[in-house]
PDB file of N, CA and C in Angstrom:
ATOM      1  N   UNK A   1      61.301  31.923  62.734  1.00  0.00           N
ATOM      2  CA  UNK A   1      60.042  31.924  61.999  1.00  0.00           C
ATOM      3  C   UNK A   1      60.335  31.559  60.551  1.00  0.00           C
ATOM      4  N   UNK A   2      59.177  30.386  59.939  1.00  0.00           N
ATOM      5  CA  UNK A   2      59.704  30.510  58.328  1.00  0.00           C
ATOM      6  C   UNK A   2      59.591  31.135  57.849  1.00  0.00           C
ATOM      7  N   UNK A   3      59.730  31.040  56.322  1.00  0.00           N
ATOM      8  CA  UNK A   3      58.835  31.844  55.020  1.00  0.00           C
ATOM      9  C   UNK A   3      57.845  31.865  55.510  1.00  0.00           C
ATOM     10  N   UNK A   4      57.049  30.845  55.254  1.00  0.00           N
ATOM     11  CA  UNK A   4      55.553  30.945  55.001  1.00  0.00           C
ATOM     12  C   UNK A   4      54.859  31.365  56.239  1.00  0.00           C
ATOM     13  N   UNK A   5      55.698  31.238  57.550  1.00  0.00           N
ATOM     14  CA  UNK A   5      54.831  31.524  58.726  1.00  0.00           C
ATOM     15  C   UNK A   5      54.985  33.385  58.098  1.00  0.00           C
ATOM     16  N   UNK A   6      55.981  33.895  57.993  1.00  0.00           N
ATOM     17  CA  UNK A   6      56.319  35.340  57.710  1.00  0.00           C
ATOM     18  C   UNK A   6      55.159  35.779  56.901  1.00  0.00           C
ATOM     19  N   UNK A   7      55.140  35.236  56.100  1.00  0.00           N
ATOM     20  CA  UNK A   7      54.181  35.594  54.916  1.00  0.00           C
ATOM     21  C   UNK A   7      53.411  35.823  55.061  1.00  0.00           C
ATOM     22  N   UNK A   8      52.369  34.346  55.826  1.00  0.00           N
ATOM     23  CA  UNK A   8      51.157  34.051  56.873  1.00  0.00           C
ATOM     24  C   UNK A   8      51.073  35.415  57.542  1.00  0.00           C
ATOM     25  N   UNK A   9      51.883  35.931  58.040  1.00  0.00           N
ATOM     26  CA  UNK A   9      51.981  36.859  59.248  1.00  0.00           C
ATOM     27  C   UNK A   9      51.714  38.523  58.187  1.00  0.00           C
ATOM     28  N   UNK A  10      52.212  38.650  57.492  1.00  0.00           N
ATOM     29  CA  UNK A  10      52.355  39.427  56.737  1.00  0.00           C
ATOM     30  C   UNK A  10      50.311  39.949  55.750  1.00  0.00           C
ATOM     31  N   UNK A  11      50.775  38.362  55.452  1.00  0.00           N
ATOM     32  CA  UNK A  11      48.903  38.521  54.887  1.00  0.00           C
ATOM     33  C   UNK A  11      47.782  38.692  55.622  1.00  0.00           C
ATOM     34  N   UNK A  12      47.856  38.061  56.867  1.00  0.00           N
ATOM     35  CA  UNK A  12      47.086  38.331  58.215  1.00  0.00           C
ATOM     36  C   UNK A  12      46.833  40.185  58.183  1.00  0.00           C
ATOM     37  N   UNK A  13      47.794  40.678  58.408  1.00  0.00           N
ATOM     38  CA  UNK A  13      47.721  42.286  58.902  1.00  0.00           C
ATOM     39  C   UNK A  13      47.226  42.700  57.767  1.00  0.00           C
ATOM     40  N   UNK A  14      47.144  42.146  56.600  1.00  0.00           N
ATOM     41  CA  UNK A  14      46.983  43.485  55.743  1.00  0.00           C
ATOM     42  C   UNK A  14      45.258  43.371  55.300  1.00  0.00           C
ATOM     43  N   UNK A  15      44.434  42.227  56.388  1.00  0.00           N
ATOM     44  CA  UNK A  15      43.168  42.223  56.632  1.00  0.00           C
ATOM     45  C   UNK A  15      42.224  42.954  57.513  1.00  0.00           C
ATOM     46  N   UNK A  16      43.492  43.973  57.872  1.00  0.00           N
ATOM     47  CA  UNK A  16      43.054  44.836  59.181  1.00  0.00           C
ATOM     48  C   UNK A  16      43.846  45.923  59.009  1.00  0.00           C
ATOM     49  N   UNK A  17      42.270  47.102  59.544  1.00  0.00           N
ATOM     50  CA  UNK A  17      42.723  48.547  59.434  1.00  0.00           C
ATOM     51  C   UNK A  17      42.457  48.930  60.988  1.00  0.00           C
ATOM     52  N   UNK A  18      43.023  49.528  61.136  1.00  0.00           N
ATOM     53  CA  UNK A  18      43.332  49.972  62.667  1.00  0.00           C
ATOM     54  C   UNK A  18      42.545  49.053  63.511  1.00  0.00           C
ATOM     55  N   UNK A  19      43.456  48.161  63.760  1.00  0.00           N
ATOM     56  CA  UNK A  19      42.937  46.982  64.990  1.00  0.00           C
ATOM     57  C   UNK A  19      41.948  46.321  64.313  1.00  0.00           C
ATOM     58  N   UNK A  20      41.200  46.550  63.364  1.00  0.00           N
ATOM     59  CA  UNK A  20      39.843  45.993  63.120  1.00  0.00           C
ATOM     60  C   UNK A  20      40.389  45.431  61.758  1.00  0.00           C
ATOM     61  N   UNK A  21      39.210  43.764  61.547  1.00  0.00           N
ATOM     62  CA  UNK A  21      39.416  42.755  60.420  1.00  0.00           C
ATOM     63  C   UNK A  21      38.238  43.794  59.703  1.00  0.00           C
ATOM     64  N   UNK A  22      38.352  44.291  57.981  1.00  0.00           N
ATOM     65  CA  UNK A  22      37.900  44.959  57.060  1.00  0.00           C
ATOM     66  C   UNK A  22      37.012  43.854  56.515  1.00  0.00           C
ATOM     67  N   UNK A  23      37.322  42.556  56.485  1.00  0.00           N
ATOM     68  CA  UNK A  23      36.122  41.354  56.280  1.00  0.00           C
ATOM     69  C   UNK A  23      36.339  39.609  56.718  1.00  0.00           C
ATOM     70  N   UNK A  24      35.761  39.110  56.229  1.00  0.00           N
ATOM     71  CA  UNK A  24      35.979  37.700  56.630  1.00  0.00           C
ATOM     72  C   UNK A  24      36.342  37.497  55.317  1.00  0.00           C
ATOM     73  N   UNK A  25      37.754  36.876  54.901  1.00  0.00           N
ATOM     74  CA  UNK A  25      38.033  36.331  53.324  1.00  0.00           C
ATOM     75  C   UNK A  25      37.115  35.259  53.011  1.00  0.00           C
ATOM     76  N   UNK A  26      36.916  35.193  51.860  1.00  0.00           N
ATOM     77  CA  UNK A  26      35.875  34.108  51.129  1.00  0.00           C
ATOM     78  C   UNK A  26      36.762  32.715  50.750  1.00  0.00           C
ATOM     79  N   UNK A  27      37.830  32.863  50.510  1.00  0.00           N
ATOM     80  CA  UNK A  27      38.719  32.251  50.122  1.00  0.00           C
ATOM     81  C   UNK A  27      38.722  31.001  51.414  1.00  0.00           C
ATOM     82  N   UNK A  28      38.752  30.282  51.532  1.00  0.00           N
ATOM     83  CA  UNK A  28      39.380  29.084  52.360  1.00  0.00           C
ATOM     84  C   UNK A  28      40.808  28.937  53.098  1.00  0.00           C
ATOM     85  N   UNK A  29      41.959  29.304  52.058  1.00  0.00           N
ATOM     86  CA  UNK A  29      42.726  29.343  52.794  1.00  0.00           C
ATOM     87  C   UNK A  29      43.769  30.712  53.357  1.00  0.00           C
ATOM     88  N   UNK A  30      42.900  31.721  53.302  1.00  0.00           N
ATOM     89  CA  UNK A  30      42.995  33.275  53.507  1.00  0.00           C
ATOM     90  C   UNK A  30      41.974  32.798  54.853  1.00  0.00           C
ATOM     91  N   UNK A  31      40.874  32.609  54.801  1.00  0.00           N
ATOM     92  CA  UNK A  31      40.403  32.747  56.083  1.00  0.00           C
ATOM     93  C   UNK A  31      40.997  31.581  56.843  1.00  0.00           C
ATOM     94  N   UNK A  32      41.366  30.391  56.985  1.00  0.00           N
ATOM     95  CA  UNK A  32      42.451  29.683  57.766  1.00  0.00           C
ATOM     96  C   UNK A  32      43.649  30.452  58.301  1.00  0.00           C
ATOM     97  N   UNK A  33      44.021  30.755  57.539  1.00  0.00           N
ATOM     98  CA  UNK A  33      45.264  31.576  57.814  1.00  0.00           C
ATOM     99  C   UNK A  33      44.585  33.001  59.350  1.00  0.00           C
ATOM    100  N   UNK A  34      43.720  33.577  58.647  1.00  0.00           N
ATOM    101  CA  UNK A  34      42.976  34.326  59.844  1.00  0.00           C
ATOM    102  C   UNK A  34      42.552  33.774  61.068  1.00  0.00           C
ATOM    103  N   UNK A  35      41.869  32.803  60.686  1.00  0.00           N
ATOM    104  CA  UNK A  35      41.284  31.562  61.706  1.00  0.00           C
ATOM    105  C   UNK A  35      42.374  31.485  62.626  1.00  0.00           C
ATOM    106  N   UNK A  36      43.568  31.117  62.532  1.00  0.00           N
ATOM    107  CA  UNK A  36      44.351  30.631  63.468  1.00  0.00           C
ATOM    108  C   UNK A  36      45.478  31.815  64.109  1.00  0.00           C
ATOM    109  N   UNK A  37      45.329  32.806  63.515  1.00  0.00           N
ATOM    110  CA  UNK A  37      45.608  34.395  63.985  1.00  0.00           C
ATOM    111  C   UNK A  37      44.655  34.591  64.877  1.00  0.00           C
ATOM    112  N   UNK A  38      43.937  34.539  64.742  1.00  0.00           N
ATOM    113  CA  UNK A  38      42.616  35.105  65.865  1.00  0.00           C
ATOM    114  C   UNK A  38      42.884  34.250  67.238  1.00  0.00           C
ATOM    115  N   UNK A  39      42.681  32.673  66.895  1.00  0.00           N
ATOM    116  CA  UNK A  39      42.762  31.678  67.691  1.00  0.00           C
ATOM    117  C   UNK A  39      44.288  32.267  68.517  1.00  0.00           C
ATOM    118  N   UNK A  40      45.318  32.245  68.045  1.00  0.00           N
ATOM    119  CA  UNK A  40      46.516  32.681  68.597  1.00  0.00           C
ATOM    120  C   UNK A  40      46.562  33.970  69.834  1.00  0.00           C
ATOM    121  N   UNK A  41      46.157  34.804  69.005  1.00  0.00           N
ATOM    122  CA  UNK A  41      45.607  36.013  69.977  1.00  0.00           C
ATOM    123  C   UNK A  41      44.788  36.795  71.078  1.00  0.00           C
ATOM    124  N   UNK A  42      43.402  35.417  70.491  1.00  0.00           N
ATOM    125  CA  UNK A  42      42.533  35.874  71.253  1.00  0.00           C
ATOM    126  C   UNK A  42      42.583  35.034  72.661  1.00  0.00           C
ATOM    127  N   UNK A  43      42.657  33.631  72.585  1.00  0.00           N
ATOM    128  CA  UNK A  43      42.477  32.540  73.380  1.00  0.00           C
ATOM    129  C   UNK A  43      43.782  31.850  73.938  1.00  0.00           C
ATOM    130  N   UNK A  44      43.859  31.547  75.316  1.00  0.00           N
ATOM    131  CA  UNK A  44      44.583  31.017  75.884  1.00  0.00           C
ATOM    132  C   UNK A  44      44.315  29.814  76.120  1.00  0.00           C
ATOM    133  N   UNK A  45      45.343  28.967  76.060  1.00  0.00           N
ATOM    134  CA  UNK A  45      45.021  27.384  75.599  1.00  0.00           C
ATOM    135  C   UNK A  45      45.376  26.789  77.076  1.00  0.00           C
ATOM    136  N   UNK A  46      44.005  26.024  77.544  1.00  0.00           N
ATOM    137  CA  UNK A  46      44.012  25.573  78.880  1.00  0.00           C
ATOM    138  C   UNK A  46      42.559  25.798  79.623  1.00  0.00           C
ATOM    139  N   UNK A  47      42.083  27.453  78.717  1.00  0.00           N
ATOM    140  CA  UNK A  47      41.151  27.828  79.402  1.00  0.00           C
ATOM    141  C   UNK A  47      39.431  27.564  78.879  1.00  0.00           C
ATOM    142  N   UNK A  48      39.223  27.602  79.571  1.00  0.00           N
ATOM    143  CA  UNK A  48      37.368  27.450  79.134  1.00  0.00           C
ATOM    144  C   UNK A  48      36.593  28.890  79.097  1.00  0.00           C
ATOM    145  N   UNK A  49      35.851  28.968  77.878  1.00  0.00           N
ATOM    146  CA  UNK A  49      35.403  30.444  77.714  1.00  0.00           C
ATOM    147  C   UNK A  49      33.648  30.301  77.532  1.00  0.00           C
ATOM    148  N   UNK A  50      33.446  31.262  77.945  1.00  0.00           N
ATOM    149  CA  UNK A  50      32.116  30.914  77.888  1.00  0.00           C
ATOM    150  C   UNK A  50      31.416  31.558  76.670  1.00  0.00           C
ATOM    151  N   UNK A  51      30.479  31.140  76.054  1.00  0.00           N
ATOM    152  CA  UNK A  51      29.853  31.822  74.659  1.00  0.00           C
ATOM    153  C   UNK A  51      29.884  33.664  74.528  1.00  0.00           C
ATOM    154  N   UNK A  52      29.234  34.315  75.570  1.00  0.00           N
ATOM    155  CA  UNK A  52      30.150  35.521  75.704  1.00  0.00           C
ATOM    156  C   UNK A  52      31.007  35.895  75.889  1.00  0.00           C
ATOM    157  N   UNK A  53      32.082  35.332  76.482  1.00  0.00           N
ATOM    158  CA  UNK A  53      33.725  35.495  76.551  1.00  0.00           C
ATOM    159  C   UNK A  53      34.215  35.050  75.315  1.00  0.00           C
ATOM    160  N   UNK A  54      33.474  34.278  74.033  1.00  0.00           N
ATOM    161  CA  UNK A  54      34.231  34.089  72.996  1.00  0.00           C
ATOM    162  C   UNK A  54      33.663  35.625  72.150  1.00  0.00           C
ATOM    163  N   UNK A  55      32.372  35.400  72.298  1.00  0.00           N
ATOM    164  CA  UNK A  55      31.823  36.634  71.509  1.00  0.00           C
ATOM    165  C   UNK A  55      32.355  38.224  72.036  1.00  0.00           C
ATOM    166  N   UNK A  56      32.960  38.581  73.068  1.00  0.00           N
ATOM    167  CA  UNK A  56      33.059  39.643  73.577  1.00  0.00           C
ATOM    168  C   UNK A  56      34.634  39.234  73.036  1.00  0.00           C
ATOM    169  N   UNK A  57      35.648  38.469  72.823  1.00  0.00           N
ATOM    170  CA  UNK A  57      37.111  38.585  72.333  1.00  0.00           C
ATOM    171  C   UNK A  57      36.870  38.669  70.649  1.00  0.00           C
ATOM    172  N   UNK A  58      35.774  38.233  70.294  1.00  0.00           N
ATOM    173  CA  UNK A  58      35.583  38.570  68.664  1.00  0.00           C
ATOM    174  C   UNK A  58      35.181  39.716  68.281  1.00  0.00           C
ATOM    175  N   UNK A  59      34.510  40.143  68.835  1.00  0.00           N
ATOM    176  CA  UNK A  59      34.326  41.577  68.557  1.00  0.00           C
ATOM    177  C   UNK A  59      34.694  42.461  68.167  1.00  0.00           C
ATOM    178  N   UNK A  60      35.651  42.421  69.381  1.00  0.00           N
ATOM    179  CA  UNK A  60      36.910  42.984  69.429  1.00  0.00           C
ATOM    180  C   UNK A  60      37.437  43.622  68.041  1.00  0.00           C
ATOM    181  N   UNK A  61      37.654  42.578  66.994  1.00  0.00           N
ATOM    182  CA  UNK A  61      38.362  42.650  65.580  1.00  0.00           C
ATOM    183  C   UNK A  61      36.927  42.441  64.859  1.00  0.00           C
ATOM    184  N   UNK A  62      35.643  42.013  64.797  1.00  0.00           N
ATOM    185  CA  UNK A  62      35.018  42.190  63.939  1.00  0.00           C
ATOM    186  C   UNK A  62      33.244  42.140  64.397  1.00  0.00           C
ATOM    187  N   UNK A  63      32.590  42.691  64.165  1.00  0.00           N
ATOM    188  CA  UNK A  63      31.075  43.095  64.364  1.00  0.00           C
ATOM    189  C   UNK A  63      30.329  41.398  64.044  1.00  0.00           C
ATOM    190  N   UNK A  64      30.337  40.577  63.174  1.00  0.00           N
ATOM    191  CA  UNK A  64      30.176  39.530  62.960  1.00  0.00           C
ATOM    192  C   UNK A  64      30.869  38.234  63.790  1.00  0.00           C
ATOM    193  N   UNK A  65      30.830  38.519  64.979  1.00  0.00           N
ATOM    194  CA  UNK A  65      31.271  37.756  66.150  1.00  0.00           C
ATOM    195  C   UNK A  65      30.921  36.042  65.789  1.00  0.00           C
ATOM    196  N   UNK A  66      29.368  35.918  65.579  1.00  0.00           N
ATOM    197  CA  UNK A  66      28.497  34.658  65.429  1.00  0.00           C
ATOM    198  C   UNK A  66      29.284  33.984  64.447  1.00  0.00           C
ATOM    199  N   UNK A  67      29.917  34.751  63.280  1.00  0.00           N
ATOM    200  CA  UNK A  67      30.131  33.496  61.866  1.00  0.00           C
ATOM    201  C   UNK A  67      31.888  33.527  62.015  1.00  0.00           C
ATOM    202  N   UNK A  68      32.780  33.957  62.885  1.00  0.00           N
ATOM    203  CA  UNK A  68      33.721  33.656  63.586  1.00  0.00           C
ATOM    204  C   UNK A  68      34.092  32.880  63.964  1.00  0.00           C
ATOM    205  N   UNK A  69      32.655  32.897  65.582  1.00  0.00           N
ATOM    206  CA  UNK A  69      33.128  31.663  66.252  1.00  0.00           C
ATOM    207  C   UNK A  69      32.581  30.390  65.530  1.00  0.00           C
ATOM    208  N   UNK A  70      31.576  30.284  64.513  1.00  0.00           N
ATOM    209  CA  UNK A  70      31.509  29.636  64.269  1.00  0.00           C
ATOM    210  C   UNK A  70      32.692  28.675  63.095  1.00  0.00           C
ATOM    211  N   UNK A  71      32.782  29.519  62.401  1.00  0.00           N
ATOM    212  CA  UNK A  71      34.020  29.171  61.394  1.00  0.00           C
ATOM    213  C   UNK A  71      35.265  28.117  62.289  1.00  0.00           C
ATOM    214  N   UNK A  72      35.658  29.020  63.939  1.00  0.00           N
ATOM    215  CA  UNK A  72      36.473  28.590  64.362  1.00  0.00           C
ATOM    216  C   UNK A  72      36.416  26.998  64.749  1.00  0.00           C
ATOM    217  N   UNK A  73      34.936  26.863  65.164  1.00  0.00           N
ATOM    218  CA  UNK A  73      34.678  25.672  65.650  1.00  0.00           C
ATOM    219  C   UNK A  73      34.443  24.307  64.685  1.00  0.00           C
ATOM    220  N   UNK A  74      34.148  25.241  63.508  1.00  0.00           N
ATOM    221  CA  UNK A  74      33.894  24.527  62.177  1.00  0.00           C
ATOM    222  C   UNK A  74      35.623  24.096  61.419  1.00  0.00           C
ATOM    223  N   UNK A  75      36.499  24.873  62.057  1.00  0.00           N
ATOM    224  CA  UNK A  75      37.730  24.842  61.254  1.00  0.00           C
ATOM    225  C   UNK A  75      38.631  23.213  62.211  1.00  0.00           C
ATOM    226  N   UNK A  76      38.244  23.676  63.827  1.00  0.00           N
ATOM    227  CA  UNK A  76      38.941  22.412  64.740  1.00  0.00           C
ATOM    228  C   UNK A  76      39.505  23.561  65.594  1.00  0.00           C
ATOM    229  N   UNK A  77      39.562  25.002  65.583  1.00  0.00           N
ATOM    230  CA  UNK A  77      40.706  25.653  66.347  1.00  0.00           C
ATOM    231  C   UNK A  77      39.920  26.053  67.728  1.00  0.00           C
ATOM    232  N   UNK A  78      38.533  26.138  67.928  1.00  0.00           N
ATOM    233  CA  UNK A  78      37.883  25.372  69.206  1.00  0.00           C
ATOM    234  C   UNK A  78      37.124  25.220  68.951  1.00  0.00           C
ATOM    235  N   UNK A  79      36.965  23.990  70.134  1.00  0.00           N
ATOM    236  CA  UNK A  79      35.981  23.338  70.985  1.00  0.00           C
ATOM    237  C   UNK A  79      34.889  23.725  71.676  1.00  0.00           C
ATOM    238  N   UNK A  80      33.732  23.204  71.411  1.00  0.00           N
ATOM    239  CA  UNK A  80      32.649  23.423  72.123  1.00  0.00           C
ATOM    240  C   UNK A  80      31.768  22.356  72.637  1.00  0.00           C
ATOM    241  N   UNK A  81      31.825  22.259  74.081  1.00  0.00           N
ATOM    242  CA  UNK A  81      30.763  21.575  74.345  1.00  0.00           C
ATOM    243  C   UNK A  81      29.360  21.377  73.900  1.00  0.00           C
ATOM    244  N   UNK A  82      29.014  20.202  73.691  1.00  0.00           N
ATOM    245  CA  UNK A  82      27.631  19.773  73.734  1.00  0.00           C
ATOM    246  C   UNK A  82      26.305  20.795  73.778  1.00  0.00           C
ATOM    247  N   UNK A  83      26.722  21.210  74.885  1.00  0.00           N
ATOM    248  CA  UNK A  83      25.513  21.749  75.722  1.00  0.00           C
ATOM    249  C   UNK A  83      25.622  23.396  75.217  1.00  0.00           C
ATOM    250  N   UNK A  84      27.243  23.296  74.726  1.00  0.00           N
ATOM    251  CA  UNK A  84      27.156  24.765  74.070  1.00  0.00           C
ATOM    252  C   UNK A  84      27.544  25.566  75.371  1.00  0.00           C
ATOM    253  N   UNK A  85      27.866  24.999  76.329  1.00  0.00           N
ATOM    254  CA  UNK A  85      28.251  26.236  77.566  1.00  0.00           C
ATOM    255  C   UNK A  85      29.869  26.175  77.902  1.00  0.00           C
ATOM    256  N   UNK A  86      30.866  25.884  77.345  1.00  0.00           N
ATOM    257  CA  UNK A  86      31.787  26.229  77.296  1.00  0.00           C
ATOM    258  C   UNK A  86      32.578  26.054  75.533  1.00  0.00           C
ATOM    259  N   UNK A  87      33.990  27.018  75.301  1.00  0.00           N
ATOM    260  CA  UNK A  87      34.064  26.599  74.579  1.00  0.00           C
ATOM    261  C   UNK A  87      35.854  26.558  74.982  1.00  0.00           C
ATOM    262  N   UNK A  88      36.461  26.005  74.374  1.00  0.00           N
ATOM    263  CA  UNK A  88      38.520  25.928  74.883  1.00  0.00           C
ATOM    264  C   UNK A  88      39.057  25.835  72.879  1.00  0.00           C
ATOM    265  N   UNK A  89      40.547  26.914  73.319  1.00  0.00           N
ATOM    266  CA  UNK A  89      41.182  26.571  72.178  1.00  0.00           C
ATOM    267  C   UNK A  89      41.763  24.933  72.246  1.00  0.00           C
ATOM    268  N   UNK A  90      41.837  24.596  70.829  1.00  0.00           N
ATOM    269  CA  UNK A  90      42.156  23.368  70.390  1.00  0.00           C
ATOM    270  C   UNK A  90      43.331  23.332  69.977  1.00  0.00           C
ATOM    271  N   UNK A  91      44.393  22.499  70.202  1.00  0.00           N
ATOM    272  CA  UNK A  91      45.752  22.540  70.180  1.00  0.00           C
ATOM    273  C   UNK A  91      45.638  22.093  68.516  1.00  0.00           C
ATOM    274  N   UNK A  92      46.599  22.870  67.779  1.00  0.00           N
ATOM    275  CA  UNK A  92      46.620  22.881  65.931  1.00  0.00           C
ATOM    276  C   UNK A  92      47.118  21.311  65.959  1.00  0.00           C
ATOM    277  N   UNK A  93      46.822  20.790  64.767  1.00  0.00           N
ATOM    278  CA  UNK A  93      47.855  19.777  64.621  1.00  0.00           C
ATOM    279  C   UNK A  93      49.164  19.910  63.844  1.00  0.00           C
ATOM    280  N   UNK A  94      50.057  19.257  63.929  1.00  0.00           N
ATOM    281  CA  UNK A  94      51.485  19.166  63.428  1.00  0.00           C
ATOM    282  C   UNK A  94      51.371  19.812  62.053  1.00  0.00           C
ATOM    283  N   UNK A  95      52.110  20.114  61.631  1.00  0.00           N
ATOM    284  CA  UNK A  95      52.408  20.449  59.953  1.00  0.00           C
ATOM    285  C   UNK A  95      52.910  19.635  59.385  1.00  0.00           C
TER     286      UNK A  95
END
């Protein structure tokens, strides 16, 4: 693992008090950094989730499920169909 993934890893947790995210950072690249923690954890890459299977794994870490998944889908880390009835993690791109 690098520095910065460590770090990454390090700043991630200290957004969460017992299991639960304390907020969504305002910051851009504080919530990226979250963004792709969540994505990592929550979602298995291959699979198709359905709008409640994303909202019922967000929860999970925060009451504001809706501006989550949306962020996520807004960031590239998933995909959502068209029609809005499935959604799949999105493979990151390279560094």
């Amino acid at each position: 693992m690098s520095d910065q993934q460590t770090s990454s890893s390090h700043g991630v947790r200290a957004l969460f008090s017992h299991g639960r995210l304390t907020a969504i950072p305002r910051k851009t690249a504080r919530r990226e950094q979250l963004l792709v923690h969540l994505t990592e954890t929550l979602f298995e890459s291959g699979r198709t989730y359905t709008e409640r299977e994303v909202n019922e794994a967000l929860r999970t870490v925060h009451d504001d499920c809706a501006a989550l998944r949306r962020y996520l889908v807004i960031g590239g880390l998933l995909g959502r169909d068209k029609d809005g009835s499935g959604y799949r993690r999105l493979p990151r791109p390279a560094a």
